[in-house]
N, C-alpha and C. Protein backbone atom coordinates (compact mmCIF):
# COMPACT_ATOMS: atom_id res chain seq x y z
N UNK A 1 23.58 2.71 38.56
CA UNK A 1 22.94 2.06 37.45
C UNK A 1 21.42 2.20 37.60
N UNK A 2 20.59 2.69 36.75
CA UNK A 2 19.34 2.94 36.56
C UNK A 2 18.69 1.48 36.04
N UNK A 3 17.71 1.24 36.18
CA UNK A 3 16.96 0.21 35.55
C UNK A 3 15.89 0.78 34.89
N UNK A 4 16.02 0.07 33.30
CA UNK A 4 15.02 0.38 32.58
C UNK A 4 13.89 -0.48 32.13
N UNK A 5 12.71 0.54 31.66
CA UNK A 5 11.83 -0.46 31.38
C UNK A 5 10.97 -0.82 30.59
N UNK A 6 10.72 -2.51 30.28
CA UNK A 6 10.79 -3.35 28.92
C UNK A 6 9.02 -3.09 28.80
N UNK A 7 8.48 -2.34 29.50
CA UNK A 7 6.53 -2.55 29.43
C UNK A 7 6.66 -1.09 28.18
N UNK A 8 6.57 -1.95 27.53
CA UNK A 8 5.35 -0.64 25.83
C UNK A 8 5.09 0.66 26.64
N UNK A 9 5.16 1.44 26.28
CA UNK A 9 3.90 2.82 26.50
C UNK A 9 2.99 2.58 25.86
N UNK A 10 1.67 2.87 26.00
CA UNK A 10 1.11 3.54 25.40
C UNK A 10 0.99 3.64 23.74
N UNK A 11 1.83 4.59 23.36
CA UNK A 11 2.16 5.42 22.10
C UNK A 11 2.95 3.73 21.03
N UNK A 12 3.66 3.19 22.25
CA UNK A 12 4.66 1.95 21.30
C UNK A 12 3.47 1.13 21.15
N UNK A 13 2.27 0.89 21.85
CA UNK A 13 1.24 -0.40 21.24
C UNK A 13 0.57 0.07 20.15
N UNK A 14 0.46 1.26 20.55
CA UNK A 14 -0.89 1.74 18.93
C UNK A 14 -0.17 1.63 18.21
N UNK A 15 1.50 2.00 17.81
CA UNK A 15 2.33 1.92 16.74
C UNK A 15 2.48 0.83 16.42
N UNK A 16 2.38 -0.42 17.12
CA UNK A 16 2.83 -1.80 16.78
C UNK A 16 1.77 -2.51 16.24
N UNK A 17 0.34 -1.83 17.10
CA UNK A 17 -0.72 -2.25 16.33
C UNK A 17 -1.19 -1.94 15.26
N UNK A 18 -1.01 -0.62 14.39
CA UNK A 18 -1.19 0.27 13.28
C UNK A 18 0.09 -0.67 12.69
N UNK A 19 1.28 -0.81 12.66
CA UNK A 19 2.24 -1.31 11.81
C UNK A 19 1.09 -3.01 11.09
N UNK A 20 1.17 -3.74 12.41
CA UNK A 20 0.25 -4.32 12.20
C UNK A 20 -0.88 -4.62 10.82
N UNK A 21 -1.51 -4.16 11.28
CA UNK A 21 -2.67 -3.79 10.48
C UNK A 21 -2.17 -3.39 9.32
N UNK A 22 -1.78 -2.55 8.93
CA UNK A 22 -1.02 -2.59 7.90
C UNK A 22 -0.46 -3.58 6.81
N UNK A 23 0.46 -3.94 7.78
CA UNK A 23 1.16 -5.54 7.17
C UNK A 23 0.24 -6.54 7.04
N UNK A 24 -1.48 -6.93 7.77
CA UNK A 24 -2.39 -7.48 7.34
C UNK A 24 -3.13 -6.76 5.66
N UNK A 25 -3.10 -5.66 5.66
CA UNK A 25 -3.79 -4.91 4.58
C UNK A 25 -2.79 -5.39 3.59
N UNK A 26 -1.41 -5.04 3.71
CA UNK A 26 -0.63 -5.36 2.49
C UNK A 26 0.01 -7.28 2.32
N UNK A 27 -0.60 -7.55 3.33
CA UNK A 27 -0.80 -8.93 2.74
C UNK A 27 -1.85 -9.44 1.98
N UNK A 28 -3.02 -8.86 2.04
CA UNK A 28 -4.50 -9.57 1.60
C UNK A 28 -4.37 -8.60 0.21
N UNK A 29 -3.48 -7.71 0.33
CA UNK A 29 -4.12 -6.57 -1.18
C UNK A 29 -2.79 -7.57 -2.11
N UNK A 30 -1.83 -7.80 -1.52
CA UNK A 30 -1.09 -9.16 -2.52
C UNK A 30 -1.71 -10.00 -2.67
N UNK A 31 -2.66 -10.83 -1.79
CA UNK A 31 -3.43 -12.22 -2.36
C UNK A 31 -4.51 -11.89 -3.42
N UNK A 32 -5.16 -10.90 -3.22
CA UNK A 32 -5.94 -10.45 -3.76
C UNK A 32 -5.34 -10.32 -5.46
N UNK A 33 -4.54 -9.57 -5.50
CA UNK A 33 -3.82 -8.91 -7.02
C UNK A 33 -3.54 -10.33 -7.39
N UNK A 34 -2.63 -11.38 -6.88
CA UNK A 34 -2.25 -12.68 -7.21
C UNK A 34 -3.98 -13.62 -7.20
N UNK A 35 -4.68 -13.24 -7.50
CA UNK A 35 -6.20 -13.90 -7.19
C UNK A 35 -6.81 -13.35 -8.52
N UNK A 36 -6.26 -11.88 -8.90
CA UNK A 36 -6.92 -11.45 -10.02
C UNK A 36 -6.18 -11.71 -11.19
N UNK A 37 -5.10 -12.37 -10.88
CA UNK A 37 -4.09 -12.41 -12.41
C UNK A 37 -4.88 -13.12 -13.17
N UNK A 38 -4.96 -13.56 -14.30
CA UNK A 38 -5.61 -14.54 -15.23
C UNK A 38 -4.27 -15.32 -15.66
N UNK A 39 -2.79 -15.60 -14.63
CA UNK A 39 -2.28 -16.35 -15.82
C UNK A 39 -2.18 -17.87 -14.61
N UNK A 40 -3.16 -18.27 -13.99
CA UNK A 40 -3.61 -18.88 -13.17
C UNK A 40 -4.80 -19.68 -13.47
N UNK A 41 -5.46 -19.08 -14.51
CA UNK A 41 -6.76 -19.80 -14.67
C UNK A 41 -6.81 -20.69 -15.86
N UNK A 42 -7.84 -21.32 -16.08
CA UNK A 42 -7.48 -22.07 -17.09
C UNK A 42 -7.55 -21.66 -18.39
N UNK A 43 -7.17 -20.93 -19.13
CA UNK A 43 -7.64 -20.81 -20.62
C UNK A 43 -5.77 -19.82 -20.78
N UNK A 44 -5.94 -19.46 -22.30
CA UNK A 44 -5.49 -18.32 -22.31
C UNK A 44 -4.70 -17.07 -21.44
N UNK A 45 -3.81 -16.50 -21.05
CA UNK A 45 -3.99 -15.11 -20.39
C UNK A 45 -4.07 -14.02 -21.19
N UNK A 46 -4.39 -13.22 -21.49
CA UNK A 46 -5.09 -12.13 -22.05
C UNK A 46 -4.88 -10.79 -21.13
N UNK A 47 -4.82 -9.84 -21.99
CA UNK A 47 -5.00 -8.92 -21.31
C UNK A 47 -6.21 -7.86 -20.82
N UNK A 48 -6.74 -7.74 -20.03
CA UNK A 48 -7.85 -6.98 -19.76
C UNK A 48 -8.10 -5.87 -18.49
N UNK A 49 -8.68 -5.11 -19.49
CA UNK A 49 -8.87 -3.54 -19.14
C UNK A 49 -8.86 -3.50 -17.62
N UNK A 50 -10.57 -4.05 -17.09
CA UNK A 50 -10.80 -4.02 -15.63
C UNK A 50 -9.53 -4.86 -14.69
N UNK A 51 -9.01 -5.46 -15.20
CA UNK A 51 -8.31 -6.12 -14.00
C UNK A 51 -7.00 -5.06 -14.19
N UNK A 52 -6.51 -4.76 -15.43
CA UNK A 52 -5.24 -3.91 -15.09
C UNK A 52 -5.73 -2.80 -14.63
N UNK A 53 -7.05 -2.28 -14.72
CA UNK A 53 -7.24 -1.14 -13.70
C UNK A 53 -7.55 -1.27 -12.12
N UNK A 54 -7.94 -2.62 -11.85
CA UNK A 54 -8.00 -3.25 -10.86
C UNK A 54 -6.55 -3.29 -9.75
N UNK A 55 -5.99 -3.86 -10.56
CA UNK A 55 -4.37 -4.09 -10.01
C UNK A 55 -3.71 -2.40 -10.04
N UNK A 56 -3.74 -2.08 -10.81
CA UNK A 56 -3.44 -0.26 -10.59
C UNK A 56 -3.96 -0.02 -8.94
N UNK A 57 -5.08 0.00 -9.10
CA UNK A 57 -5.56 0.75 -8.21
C UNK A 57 -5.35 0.12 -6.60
N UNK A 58 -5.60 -1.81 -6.59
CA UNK A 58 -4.46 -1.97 -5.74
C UNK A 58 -2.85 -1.43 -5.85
N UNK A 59 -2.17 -1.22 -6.60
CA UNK A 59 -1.14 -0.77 -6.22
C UNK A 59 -1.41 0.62 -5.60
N UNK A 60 -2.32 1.10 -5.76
CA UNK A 60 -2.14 2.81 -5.35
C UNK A 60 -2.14 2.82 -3.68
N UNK A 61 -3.35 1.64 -3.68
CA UNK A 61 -3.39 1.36 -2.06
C UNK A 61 -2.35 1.09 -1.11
N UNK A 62 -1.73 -0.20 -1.96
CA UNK A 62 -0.68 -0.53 -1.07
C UNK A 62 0.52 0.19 -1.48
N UNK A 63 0.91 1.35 -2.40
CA UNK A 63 1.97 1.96 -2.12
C UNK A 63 1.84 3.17 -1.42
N UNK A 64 0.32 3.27 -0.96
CA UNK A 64 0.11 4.49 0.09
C UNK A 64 0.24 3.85 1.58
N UNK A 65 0.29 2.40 2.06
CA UNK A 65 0.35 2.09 3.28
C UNK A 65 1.55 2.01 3.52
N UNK A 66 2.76 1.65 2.52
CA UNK A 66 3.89 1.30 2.67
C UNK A 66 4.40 2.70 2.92
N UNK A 67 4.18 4.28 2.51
CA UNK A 67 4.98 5.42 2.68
C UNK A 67 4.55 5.55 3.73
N UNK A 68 2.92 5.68 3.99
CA UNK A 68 2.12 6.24 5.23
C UNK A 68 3.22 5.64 6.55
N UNK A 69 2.66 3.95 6.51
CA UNK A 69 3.24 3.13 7.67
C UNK A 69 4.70 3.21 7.94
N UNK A 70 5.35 2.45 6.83
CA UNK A 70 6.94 2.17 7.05
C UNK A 70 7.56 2.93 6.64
N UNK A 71 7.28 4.29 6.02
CA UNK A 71 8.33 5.64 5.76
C UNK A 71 7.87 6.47 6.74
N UNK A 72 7.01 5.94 7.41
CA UNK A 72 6.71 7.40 8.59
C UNK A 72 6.15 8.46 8.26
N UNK A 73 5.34 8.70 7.35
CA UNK A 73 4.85 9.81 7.17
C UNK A 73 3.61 10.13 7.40
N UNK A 74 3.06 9.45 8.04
CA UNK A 74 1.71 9.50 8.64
C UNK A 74 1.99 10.63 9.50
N UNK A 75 3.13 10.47 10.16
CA UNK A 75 3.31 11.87 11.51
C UNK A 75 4.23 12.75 11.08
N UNK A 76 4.29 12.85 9.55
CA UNK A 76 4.98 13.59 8.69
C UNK A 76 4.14 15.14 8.85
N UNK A 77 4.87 16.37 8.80
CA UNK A 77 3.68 17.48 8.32
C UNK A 77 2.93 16.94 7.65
N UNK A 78 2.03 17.73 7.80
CA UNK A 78 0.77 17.93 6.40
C UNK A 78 0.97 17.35 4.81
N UNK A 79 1.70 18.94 4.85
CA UNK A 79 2.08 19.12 2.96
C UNK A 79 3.02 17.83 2.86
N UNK A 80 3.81 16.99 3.81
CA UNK A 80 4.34 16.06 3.46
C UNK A 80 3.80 14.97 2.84
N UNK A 81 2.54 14.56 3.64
CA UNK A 81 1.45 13.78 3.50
C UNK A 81 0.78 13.90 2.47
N UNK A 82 0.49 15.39 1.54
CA UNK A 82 -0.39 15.59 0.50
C UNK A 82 0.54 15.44 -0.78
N UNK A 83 1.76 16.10 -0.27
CA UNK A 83 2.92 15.80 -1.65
C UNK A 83 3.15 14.54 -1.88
N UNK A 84 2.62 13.28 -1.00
CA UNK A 84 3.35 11.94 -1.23
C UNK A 84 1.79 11.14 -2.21
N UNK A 85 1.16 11.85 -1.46
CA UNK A 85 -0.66 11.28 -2.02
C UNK A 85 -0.43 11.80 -3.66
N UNK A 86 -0.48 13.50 -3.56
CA UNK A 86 -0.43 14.04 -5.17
C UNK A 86 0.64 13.28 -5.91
N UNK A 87 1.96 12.48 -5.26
CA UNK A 87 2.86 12.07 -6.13
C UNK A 87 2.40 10.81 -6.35
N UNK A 88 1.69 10.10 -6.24
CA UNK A 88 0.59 8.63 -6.41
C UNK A 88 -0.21 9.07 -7.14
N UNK A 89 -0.64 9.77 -6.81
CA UNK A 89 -1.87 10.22 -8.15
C UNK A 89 -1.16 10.30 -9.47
N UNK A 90 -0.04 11.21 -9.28
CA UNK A 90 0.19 11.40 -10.65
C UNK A 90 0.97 9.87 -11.32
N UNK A 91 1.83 9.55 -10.52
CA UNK A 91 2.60 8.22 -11.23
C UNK A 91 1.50 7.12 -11.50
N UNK A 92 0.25 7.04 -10.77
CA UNK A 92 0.28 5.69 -11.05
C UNK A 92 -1.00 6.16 -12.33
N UNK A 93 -1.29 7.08 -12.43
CA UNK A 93 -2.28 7.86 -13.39
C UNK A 93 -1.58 7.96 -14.24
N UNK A 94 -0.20 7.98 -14.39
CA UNK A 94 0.69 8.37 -15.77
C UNK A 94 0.89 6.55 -16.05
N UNK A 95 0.75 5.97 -15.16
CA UNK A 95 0.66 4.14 -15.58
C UNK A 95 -0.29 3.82 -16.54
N UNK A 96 -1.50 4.33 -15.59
CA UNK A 96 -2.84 4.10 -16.43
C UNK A 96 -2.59 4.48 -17.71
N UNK A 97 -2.65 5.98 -17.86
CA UNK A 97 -2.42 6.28 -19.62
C UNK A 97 -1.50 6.45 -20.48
N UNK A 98 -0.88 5.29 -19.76
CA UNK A 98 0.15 5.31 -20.73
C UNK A 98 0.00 3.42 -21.11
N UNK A 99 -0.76 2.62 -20.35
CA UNK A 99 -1.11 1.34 -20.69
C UNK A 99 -2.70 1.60 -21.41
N UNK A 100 -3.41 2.19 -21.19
CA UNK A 100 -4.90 2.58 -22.04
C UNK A 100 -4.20 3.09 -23.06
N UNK A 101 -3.17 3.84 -23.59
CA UNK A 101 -2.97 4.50 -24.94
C UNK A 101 -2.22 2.97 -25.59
């Protein structure tokens, strides 16, 4: 019987710390979006331009930490990494103009 062992490498802390961090980023970019809603404040909610481009563009963020981090593709090839970025660009850009039209 071999004994194995429970001490991190290396490679497992930066990963736990990058997961981390992460899960801090996509917590504060939720408080944040829930901070910019207007159906919280006192008047009216309404709809407006800057904040739904606001909230877009948080989403672009946090649906790039969630593939990067928790789909693994940070240590994905390359072109994996650029096909997942170009596929954000285009969806959340086809959001935009299709809520501006």
């Amino acid at each position: 019987m071999t004994a194995t062992s429970t001490t991190p490498t290396p490679h497992d802390v930066g990963s736990t710390r990058a997961i981390t961090v992460a899960w801090d980023v996509l917590s504060a970019i939720t408080v944040l979006s829930w901070w910019l809603a207007p159906g919280h404040s006192e008047g009216p909610a309404t709809a407006s331009i800057p904040i739904t481009v606001a909230a877009i563009a948080l989403g672009v963020v946090k649906s790039r930490v969630i593939i990067r981090h928790f789909m693994e593709v940070r240590s994905a090839p390359r072109w994996l990494q650029r096909s997942t970025d170009l596929w954000l660009v285009v969806l959340w850009g086809a959001v935009l103009v299709i809520y501006l039209w």
